[in-house]
C-alpha atoms as a PDB file:
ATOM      1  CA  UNK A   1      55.801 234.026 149.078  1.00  0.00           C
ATOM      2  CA  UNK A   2      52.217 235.022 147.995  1.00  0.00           C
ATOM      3  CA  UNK A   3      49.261 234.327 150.395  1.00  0.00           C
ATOM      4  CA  UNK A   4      47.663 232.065 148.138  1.00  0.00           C
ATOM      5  CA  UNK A   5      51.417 229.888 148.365  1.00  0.00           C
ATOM      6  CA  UNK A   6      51.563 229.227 151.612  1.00  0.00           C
ATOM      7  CA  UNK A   7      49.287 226.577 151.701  1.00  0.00           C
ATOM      8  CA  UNK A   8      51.136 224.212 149.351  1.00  0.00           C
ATOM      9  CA  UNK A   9      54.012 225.536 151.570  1.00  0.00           C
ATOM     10  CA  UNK A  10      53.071 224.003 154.519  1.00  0.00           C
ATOM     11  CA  UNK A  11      52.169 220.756 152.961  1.00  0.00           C
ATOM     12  CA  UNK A  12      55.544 220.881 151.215  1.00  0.00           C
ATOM     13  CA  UNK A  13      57.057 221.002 154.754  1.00  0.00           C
ATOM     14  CA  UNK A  14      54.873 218.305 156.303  1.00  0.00           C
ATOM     15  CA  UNK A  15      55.864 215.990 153.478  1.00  0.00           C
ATOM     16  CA  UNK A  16      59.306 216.630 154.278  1.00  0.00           C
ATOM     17  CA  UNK A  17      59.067 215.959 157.641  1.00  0.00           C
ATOM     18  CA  UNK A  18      56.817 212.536 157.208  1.00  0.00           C
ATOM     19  CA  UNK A  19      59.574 211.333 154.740  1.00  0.00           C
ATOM     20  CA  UNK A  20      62.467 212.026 156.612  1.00  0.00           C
ATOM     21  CA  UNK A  21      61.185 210.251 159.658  1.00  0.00           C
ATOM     22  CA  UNK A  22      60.788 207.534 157.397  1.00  0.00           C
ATOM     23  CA  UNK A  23      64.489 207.273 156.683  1.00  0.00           C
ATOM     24  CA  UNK A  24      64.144 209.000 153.398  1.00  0.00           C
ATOM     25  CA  UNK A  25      66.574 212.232 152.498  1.00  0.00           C
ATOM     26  CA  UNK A  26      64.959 214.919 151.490  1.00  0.00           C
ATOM     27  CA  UNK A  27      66.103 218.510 149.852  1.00  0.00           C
ATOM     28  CA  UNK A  28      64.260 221.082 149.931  1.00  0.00           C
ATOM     29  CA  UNK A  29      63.954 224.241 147.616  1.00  0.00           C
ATOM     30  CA  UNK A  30      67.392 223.058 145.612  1.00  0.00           C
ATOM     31  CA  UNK A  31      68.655 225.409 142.942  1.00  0.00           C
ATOM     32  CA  UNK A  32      69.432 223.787 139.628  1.00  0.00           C
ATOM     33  CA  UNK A  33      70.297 226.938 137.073  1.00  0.00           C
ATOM     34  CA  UNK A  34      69.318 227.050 133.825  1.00  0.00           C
ATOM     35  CA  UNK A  35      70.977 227.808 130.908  1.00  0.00           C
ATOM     36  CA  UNK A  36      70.264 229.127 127.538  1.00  0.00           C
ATOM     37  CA  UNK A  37      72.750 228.926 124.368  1.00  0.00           C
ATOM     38  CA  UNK A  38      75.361 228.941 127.546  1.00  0.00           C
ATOM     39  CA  UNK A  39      74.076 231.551 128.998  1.00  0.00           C
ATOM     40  CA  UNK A  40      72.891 231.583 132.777  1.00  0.00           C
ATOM     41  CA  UNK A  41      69.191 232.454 132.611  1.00  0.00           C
ATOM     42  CA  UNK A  42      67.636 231.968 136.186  1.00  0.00           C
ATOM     43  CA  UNK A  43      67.561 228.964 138.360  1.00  0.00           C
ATOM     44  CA  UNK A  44      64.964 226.163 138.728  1.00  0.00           C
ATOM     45  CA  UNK A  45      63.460 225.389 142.025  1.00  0.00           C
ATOM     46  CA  UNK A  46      61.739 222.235 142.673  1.00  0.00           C
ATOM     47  CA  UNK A  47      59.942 221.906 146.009  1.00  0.00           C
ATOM     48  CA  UNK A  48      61.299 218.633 147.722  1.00  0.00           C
ATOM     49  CA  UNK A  49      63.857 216.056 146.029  1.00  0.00           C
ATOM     50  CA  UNK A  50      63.443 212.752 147.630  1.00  0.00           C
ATOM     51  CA  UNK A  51      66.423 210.484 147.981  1.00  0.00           C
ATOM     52  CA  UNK A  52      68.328 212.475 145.022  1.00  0.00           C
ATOM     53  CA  UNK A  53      65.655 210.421 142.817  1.00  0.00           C
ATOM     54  CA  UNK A  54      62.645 211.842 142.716  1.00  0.00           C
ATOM     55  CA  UNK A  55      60.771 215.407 142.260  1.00  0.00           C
ATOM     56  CA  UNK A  56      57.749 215.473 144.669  1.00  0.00           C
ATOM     57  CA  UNK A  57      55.648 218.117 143.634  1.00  0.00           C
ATOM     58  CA  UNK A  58      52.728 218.909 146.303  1.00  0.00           C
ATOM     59  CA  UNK A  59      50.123 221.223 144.540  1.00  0.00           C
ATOM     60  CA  UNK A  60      46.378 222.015 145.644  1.00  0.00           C
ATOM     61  CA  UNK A  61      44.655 222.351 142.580  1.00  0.00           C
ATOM     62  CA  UNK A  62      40.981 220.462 141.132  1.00  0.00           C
ATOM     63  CA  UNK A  63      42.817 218.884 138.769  1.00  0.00           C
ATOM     64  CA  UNK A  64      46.308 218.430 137.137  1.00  0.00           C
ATOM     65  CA  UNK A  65      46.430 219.907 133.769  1.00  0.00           C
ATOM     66  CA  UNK A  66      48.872 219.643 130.705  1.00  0.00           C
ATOM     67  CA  UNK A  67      50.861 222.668 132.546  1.00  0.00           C
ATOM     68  CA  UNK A  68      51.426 220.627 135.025  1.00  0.00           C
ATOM     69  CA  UNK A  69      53.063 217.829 132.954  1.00  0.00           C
ATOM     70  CA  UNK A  70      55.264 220.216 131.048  1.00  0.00           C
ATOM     71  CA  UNK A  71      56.295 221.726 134.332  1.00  0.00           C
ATOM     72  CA  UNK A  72      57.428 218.264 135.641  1.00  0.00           C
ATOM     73  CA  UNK A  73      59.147 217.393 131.806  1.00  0.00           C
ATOM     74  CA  UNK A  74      61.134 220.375 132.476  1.00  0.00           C
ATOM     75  CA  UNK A  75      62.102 220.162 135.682  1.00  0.00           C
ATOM     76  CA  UNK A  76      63.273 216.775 134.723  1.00  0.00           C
ATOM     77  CA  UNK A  77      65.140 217.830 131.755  1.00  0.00           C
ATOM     78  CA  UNK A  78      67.366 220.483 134.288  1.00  0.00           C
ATOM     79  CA  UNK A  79      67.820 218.161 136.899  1.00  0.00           C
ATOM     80  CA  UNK A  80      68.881 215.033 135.022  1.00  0.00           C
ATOM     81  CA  UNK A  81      66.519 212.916 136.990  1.00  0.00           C
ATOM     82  CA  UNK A  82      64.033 210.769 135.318  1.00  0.00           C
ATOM     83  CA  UNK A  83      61.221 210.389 137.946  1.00  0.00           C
ATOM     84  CA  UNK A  84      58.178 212.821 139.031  1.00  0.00           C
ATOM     85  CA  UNK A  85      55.616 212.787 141.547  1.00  0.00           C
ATOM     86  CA  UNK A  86      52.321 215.091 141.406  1.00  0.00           C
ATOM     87  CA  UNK A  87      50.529 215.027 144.243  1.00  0.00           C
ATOM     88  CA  UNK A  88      47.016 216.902 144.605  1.00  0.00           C
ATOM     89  CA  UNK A  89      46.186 217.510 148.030  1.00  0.00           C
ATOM     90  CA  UNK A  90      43.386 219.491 146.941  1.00  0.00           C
ATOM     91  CA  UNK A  91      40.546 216.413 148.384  1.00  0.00           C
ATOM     92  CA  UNK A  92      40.369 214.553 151.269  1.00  0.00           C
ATOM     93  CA  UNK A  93      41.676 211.477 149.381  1.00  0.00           C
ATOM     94  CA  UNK A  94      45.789 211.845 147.635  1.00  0.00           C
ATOM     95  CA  UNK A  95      45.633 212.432 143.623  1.00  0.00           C
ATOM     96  CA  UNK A  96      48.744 211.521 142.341  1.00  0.00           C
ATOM     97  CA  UNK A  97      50.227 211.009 139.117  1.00  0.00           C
ATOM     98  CA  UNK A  98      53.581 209.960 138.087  1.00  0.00           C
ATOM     99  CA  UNK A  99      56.017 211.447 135.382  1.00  0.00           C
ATOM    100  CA  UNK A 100      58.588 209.612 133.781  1.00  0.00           C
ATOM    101  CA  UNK A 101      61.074 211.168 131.780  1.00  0.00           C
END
């Protein structure tokens, strides 16, 4: 991964780890692929799926932007689930936004 990743990286990890002990299950780095005309085309990996419900998606950015939302949408779209999380760990306080789809 890039240098500039391996922040978000960590914080993906930590996440992990805080939600597991919490009783949740977590996946991490699951490959969905992704198809075109029924063609393979790549594969689409989301950073943490939370209790096979929910995309948690830790960034550190200033601000979401629409790029953001259409990544979520589409991640959504491959994975059949209907439920998002942003999370901005950019400030001291969480930013969060949630995606429903």
């Amino acid at each position: 991964a890039c240098a500039r990743c391996r922040p978000t990286r960590y914080r993906s990890n930590a996440l992990a780890i805080e939600l597991t002990k919490r009783g949740h299950k977590v996946e991490q780095q699951k490959s969905f692929p992704v198809h075109y005309n029924g063609v393979l085309v790549g594969e689409l990996i989301p950073d943490l799926i939370v209790d096979e419900k929910v995309i948690a998606d830790p960034k550190v950015v200033s601000a979401f932007n629409d790029a953001h939302y259409a990544q979520m949408i589409g991640y959504l779209q491959i994975t059949g689930l209907k439920l998002a999380l942003l999370l901005n760990f950019k400030s001291a306080k969480l930013d969060w936004k949630r995606i429903v789809h």
